[in-house]
PDB file of N, CA and C in Angstrom:
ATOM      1  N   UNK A   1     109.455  80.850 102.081  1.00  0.00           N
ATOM      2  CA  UNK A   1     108.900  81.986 101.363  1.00  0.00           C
ATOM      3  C   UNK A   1     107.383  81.951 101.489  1.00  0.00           C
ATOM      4  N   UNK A   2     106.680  83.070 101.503  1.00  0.00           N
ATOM      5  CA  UNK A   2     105.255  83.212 101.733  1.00  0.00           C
ATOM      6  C   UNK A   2     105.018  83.358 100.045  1.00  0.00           C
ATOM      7  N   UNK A   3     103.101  83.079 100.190  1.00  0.00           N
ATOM      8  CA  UNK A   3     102.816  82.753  98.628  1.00  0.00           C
ATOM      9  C   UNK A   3     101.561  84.126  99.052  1.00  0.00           C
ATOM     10  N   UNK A   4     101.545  84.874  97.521  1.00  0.00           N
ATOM     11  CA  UNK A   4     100.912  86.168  97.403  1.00  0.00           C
ATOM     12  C   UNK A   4     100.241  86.071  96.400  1.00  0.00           C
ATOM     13  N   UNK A   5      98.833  86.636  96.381  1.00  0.00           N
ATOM     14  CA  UNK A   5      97.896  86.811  95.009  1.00  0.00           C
ATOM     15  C   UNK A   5      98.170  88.053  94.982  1.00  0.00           C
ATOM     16  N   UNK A   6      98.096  88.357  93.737  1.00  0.00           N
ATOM     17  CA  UNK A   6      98.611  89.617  93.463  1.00  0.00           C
ATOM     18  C   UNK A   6      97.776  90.415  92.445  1.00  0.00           C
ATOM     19  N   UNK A   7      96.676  91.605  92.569  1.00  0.00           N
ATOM     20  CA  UNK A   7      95.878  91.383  91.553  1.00  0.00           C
ATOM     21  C   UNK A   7      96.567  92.736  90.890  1.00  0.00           C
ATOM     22  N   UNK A   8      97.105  93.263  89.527  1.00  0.00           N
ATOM     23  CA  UNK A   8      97.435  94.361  88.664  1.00  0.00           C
ATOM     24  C   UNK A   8      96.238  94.725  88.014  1.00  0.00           C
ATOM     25  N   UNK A   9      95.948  96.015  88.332  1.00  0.00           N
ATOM     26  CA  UNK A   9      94.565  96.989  87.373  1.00  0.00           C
ATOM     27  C   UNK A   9      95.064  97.766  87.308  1.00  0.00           C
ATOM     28  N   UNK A  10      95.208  98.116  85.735  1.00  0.00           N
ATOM     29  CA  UNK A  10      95.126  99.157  84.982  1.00  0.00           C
ATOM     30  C   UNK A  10      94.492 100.154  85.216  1.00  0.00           C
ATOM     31  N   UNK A  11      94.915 101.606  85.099  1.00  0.00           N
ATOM     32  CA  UNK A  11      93.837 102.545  85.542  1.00  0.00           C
ATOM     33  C   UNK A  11      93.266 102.825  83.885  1.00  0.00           C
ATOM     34  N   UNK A  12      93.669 102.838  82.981  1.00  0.00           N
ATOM     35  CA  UNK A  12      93.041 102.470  81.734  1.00  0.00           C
ATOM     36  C   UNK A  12      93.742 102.392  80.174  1.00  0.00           C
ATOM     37  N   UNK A  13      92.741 102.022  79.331  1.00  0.00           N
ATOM     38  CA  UNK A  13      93.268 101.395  78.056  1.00  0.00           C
ATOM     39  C   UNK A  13      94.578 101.789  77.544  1.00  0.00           C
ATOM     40  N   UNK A  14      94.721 102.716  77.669  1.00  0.00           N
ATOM     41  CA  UNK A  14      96.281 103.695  76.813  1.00  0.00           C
ATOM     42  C   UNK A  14      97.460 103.139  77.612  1.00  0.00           C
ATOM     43  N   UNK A  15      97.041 103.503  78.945  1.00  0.00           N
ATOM     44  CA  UNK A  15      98.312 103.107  79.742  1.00  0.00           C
ATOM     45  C   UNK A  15      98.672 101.474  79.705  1.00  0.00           C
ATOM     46  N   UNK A  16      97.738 100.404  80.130  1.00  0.00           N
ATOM     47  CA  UNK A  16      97.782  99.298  79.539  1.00  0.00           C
ATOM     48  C   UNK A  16      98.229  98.737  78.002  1.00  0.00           C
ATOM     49  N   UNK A  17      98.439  99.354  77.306  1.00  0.00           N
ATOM     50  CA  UNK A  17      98.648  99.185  75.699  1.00  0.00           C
ATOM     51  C   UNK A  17     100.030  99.192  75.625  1.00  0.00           C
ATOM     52  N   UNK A  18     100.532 100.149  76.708  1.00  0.00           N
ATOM     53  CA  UNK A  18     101.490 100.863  76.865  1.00  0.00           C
ATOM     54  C   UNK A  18     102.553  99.376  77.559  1.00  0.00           C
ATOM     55  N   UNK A  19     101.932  99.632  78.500  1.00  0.00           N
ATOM     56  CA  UNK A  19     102.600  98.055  79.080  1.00  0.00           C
ATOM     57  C   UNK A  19     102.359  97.146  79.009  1.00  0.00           C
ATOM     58  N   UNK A  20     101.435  96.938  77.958  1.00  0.00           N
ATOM     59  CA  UNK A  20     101.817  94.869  77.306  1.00  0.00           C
ATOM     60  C   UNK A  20     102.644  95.715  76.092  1.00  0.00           C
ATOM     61  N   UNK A  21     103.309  96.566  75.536  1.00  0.00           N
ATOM     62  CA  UNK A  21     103.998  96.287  74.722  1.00  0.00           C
ATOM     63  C   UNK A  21     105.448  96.183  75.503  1.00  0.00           C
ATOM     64  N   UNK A  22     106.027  97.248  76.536  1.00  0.00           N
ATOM     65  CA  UNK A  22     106.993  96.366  77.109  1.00  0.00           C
ATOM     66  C   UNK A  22     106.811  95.210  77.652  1.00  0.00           C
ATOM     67  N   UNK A  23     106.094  94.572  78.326  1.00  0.00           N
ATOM     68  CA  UNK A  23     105.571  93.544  78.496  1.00  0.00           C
ATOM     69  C   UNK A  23     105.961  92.336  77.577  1.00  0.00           C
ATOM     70  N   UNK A  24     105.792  92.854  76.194  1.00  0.00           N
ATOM     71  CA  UNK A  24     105.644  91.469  74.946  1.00  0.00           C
ATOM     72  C   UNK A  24     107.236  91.727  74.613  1.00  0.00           C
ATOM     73  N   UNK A  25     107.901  93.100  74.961  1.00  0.00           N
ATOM     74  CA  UNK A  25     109.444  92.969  74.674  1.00  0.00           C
ATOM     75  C   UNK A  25     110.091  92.414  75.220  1.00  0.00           C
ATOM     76  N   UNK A  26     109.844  92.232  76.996  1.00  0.00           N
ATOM     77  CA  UNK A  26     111.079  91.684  77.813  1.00  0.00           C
ATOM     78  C   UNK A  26     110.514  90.547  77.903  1.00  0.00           C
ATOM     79  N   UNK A  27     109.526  89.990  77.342  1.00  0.00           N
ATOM     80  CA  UNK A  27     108.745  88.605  77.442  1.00  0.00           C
ATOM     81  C   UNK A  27     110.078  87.764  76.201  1.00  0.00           C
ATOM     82  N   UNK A  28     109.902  88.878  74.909  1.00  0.00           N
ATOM     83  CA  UNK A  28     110.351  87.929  73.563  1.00  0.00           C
ATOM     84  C   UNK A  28     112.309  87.765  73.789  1.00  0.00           C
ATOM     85  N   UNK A  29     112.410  89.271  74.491  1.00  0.00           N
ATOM     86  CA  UNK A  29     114.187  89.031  74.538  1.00  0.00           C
ATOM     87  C   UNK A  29     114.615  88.539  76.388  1.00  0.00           C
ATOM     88  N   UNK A  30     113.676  87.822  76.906  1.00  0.00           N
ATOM     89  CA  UNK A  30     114.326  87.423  78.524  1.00  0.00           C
ATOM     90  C   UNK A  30     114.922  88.238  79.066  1.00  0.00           C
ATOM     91  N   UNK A  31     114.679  89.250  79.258  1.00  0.00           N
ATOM     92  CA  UNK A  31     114.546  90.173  80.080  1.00  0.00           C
ATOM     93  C   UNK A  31     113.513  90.542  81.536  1.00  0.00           C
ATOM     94  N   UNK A  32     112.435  89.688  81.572  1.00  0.00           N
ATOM     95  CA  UNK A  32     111.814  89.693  82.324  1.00  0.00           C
ATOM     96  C   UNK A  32     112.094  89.018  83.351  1.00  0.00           C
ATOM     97  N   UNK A  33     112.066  90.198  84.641  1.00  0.00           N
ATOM     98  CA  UNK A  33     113.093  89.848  85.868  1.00  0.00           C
ATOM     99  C   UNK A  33     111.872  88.990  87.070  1.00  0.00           C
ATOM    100  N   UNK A  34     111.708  87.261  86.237  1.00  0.00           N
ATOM    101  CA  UNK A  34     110.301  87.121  87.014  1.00  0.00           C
ATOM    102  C   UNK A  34     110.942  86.167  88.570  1.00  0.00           C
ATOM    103  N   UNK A  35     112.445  85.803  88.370  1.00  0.00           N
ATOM    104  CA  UNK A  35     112.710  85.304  89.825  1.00  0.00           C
ATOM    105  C   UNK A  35     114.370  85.993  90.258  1.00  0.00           C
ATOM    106  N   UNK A  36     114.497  86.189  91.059  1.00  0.00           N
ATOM    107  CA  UNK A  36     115.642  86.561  91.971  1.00  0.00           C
ATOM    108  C   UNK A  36     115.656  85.869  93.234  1.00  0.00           C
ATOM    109  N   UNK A  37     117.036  86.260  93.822  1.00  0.00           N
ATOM    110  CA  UNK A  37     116.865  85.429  95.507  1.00  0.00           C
ATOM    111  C   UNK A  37     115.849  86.294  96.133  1.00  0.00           C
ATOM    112  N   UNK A  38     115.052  85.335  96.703  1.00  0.00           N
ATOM    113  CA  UNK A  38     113.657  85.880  97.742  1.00  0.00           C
ATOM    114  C   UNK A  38     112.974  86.479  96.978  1.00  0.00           C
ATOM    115  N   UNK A  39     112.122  85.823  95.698  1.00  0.00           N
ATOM    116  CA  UNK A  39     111.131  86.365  95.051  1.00  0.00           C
ATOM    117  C   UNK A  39     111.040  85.299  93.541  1.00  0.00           C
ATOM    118  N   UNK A  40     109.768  84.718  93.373  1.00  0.00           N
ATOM    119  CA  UNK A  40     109.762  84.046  92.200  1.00  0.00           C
ATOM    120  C   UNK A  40     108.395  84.221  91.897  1.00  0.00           C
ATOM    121  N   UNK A  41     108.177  84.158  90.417  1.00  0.00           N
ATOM    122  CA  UNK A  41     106.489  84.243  89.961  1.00  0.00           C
ATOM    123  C   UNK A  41     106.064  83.018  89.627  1.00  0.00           C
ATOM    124  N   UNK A  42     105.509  82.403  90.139  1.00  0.00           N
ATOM    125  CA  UNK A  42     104.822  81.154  89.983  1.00  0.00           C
ATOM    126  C   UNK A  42     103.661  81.121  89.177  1.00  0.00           C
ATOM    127  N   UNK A  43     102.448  81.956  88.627  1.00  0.00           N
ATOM    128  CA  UNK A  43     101.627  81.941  87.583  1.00  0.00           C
ATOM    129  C   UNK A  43     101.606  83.347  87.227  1.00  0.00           C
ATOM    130  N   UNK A  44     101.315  83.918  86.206  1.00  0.00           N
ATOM    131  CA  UNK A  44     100.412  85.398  85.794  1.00  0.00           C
ATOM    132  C   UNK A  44      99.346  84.878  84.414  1.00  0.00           C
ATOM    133  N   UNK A  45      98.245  85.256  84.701  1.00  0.00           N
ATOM    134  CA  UNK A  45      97.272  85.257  84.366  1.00  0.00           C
ATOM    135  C   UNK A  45      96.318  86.240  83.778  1.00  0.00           C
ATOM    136  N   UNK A  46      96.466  86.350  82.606  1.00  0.00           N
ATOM    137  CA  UNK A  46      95.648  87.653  82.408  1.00  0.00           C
ATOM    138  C   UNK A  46      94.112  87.773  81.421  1.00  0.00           C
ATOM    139  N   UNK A  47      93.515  88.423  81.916  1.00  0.00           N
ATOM    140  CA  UNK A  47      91.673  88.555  82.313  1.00  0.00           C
ATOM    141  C   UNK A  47      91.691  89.397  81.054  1.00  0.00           C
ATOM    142  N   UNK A  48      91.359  88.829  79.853  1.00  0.00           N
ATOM    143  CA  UNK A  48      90.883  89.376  78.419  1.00  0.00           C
ATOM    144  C   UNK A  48      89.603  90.234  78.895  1.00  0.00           C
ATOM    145  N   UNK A  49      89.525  91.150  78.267  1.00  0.00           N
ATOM    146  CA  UNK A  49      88.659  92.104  78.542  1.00  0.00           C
ATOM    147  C   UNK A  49      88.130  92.744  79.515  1.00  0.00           C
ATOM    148  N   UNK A  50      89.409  92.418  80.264  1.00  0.00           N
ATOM    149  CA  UNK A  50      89.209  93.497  81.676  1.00  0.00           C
ATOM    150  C   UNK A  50      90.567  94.256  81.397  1.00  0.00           C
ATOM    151  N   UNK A  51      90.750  94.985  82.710  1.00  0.00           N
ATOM    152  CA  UNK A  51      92.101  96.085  82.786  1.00  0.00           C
ATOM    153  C   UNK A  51      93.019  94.858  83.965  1.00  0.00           C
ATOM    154  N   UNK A  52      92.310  93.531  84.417  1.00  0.00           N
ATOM    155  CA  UNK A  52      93.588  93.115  85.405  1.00  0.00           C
ATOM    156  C   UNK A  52      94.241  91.404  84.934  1.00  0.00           C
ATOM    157  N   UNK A  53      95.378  91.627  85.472  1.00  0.00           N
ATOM    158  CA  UNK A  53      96.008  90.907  85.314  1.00  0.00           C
ATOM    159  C   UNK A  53      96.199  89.918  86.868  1.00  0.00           C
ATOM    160  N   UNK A  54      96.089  88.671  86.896  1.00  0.00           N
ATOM    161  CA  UNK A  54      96.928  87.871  88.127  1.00  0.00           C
ATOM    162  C   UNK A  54      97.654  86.973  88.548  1.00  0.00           C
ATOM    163  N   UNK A  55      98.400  87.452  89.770  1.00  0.00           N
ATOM    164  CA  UNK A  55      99.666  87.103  89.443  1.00  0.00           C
ATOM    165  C   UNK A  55      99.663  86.334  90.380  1.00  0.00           C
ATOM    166  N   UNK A  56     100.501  85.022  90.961  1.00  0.00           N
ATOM    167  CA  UNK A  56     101.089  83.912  92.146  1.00  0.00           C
ATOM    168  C   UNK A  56     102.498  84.442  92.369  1.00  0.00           C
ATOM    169  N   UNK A  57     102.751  84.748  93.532  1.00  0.00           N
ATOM    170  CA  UNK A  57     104.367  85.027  93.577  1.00  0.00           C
ATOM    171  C   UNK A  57     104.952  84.268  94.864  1.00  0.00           C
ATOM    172  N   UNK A  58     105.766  84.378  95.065  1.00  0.00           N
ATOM    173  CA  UNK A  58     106.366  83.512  96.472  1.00  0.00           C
ATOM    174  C   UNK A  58     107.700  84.709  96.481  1.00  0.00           C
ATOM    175  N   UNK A  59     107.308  85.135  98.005  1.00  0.00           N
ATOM    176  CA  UNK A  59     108.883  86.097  98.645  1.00  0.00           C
ATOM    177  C   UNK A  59     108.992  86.074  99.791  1.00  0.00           C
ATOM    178  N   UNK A  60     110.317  86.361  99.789  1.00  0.00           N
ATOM    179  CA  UNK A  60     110.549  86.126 101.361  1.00  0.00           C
ATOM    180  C   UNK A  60     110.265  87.207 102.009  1.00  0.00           C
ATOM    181  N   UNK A  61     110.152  88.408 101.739  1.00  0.00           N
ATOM    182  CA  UNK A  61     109.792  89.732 102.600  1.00  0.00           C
ATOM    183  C   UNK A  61     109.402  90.974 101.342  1.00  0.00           C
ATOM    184  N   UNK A  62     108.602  92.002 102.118  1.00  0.00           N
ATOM    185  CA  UNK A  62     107.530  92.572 100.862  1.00  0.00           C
ATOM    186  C   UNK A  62     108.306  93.408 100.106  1.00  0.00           C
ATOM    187  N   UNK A  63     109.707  93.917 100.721  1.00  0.00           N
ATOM    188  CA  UNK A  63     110.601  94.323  99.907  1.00  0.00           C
ATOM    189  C   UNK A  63     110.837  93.547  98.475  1.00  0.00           C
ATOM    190  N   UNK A  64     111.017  92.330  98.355  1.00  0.00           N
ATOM    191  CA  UNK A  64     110.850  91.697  97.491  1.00  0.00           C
ATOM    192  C   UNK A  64     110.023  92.041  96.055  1.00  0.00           C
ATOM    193  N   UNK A  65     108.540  92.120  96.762  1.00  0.00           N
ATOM    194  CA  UNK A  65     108.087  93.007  95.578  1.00  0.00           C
ATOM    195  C   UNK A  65     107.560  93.767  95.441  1.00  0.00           C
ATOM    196  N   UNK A  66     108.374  94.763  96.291  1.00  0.00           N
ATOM    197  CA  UNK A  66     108.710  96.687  95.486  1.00  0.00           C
ATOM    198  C   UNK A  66     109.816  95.864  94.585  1.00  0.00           C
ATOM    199  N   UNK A  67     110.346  95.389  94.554  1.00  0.00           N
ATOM    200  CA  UNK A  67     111.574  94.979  94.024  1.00  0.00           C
ATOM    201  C   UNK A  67     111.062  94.732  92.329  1.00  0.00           C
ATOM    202  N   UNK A  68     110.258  93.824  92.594  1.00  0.00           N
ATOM    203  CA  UNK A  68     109.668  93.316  91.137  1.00  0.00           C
ATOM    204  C   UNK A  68     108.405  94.633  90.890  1.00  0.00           C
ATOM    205  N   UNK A  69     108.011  94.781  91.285  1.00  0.00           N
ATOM    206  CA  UNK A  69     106.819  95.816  91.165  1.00  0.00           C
ATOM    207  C   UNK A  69     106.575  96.975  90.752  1.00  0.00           C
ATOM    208  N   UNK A  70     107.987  97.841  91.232  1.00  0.00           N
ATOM    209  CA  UNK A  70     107.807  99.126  92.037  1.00  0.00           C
ATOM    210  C   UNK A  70     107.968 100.025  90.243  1.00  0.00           C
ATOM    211  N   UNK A  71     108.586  99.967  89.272  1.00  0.00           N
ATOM    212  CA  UNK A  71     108.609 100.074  88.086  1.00  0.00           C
ATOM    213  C   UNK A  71     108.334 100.028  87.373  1.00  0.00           C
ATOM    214  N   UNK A  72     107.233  99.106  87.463  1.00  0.00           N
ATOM    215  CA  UNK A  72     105.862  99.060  86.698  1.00  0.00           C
ATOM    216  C   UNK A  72     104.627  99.956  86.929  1.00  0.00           C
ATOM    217  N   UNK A  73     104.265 100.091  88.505  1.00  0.00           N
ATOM    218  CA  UNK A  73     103.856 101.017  88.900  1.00  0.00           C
ATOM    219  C   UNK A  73     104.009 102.242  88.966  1.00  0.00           C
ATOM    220  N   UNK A  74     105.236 102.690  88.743  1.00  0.00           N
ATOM    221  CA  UNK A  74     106.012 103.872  88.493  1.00  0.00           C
ATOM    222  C   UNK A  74     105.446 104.546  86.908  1.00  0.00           C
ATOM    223  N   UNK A  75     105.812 103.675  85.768  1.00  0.00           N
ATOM    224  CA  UNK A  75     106.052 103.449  84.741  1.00  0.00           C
ATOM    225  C   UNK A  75     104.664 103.915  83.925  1.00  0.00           C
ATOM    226  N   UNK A  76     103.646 103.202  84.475  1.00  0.00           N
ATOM    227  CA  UNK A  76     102.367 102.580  84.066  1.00  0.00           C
ATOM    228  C   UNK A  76     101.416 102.913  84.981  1.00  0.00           C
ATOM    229  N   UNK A  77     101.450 103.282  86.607  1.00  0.00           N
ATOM    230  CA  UNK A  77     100.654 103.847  87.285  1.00  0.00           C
ATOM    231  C   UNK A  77      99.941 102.364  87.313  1.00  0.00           C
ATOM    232  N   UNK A  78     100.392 101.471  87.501  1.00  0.00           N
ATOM    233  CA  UNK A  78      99.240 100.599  87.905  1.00  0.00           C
ATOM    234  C   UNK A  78      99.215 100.146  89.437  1.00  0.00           C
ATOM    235  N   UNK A  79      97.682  99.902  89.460  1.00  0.00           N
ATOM    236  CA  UNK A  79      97.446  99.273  91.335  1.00  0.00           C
ATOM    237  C   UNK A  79      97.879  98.040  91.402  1.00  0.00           C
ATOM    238  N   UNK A  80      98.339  97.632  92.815  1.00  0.00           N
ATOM    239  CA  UNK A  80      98.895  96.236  92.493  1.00  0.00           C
ATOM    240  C   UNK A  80      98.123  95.840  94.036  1.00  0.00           C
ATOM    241  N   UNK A  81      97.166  94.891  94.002  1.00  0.00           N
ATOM    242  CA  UNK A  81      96.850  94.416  95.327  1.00  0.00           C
ATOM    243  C   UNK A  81      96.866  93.338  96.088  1.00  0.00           C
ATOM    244  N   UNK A  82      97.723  93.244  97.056  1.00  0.00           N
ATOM    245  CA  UNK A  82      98.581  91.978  97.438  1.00  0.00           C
ATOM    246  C   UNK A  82      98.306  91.534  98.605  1.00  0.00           C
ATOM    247  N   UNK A  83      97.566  90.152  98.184  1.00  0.00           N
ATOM    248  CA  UNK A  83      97.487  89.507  99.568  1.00  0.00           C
ATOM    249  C   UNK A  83      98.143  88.057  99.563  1.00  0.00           C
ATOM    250  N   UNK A  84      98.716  88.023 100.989  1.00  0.00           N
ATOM    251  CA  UNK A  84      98.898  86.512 101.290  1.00  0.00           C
ATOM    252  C   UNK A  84      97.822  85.670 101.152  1.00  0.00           C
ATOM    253  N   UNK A  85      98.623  84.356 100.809  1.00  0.00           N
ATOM    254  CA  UNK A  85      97.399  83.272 100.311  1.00  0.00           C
ATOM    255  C   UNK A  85      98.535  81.769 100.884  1.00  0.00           C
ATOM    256  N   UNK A  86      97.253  80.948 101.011  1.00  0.00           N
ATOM    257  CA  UNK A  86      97.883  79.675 101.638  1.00  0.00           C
ATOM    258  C   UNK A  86      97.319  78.603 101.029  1.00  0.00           C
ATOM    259  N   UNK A  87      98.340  77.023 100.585  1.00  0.00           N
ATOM    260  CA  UNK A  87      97.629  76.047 100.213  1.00  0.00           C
ATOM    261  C   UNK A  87      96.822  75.601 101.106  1.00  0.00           C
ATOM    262  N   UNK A  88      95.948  74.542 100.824  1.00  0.00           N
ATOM    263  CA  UNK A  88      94.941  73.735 101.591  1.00  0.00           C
ATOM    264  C   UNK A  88      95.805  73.253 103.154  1.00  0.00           C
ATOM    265  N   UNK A  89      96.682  72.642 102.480  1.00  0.00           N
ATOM    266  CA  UNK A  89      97.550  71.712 103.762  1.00  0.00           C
ATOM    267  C   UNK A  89      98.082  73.155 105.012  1.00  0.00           C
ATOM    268  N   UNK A  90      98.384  74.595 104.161  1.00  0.00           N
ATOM    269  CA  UNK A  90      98.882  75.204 105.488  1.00  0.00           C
ATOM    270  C   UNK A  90      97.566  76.108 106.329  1.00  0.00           C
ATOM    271  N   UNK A  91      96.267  76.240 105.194  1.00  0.00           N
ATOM    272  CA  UNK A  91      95.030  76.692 105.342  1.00  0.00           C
ATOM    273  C   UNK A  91      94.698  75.799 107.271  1.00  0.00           C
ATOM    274  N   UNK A  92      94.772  73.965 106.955  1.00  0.00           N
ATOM    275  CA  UNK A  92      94.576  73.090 107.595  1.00  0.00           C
ATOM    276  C   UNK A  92      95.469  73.548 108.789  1.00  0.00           C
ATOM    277  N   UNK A  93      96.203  73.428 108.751  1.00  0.00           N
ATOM    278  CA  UNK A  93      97.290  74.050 109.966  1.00  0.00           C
ATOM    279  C   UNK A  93      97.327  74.895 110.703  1.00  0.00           C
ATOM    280  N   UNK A  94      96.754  76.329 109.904  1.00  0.00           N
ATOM    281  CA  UNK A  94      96.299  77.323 110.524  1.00  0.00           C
ATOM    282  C   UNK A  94      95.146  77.367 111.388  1.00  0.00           C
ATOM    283  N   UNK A  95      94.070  76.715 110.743  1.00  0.00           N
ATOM    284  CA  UNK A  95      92.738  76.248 111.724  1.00  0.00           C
ATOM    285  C   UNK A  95      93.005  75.611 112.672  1.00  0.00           C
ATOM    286  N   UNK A  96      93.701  74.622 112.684  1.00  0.00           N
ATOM    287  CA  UNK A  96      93.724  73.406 114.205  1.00  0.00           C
ATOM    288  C   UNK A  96      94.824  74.818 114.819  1.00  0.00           C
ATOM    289  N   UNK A  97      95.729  75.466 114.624  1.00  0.00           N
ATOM    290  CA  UNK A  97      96.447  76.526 115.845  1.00  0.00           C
ATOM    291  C   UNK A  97      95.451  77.478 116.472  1.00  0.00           C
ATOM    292  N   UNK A  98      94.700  77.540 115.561  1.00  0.00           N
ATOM    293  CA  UNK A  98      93.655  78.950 116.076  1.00  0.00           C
ATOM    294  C   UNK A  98      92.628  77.936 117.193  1.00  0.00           C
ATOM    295  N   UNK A  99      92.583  76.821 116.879  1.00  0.00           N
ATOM    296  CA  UNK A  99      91.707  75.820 117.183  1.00  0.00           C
ATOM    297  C   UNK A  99      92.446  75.883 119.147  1.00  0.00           C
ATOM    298  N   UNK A 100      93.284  75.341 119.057  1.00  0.00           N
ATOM    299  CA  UNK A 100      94.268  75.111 119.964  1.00  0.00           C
ATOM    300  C   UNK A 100      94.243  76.121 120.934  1.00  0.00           C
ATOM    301  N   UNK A 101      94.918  77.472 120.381  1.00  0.00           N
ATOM    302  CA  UNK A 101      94.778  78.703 120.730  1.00  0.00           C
ATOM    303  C   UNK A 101      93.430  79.135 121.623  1.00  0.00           C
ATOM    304  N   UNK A 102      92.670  79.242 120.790  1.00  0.00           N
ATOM    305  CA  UNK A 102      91.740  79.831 121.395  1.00  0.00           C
ATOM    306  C   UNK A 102      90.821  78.713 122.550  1.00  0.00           C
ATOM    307  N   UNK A 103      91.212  77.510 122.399  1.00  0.00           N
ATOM    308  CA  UNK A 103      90.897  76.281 123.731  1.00  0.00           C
ATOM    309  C   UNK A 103      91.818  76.786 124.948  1.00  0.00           C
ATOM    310  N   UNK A 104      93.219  76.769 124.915  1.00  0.00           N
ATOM    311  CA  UNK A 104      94.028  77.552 125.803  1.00  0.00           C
ATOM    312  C   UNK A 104      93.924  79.125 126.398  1.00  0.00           C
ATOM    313  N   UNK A 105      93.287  79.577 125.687  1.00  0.00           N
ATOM    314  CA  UNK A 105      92.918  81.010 126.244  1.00  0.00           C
ATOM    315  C   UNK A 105      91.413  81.215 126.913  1.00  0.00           C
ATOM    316  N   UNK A 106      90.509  79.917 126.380  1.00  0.00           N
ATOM    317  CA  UNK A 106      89.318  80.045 127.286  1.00  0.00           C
ATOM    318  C   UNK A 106      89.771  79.538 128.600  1.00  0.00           C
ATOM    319  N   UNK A 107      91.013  78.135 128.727  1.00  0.00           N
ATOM    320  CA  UNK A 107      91.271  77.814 130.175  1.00  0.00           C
ATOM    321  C   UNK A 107      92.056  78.934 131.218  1.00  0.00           C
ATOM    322  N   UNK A 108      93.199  79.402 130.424  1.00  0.00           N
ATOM    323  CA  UNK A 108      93.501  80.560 130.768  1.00  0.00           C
ATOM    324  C   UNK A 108      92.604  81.904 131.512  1.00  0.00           C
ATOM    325  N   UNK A 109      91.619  82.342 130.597  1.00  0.00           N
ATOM    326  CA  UNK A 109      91.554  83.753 130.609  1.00  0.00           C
ATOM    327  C   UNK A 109      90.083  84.040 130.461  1.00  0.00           C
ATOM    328  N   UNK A 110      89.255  82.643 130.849  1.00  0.00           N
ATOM    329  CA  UNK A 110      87.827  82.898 130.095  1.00  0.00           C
ATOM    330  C   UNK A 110      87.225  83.314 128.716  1.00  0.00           C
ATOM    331  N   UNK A 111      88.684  83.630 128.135  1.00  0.00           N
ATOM    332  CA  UNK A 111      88.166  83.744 126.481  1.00  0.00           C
ATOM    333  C   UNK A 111      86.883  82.531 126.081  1.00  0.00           C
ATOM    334  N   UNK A 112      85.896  83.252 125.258  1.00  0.00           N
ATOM    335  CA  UNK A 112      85.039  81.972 124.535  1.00  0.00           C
ATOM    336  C   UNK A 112      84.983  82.862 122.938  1.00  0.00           C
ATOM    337  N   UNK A 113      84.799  81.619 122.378  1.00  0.00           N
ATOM    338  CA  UNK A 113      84.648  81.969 120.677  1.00  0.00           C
ATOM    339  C   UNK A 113      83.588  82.185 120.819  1.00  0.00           C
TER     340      UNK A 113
END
């Protein structure tokens, strides 16, 4: 599964009010649909005195979360902005391939960084 920052902004106060109170309902009766197969929330975090909230998720494909998402946004009109994110160790991994990569394509093809 890939890991996603996920940032939620409110477009403003009313509508937000609106959804931390469902929010604090499916929080108090478990209802909150925060893992399924190919999709789990690993932190949410939310920014007192701003309009955003953020979130850690892990899915296997972005269907995943329209899946978790798409109803809230619907609901509440909120932006949801999602990027992939990587620990240190796969950050490390990624550099030495690009590393690699782009050594093989200067012997190849005259590529230079």
């Amino acid at each position: 599964m890939n890991t996603y920052l996920v940032t939620a902004t409110f477009k403003n106060v009313a509508l937000m009010g609106a959804a931390y109170d469902l929010f604090l309902k499916v929080i108090e009766d478990g209802t909150l649909n925060d893992e399924f197969e190919g999709f789990k929330v690993l932190g949410r975090y939310h920014a007192s005195y701003s309009n955003n909230v953020y979130i850690i998720v892990q899915a296997s494909a972005g269907i995943k979360m329209t899946e978790h998402f798409a109803p809230w946004k619907v609901k509440f009109d909120i932006d949801f902005d999602i990027k992939p994110v990587m620990t240190d160790d796969e950050k490390v991994a990624e550099h030495k391939l690009v590393g690699s990569l782009m050594a093989e394509l200067e012997q190849k093809m005259g590529f230079s960084g």
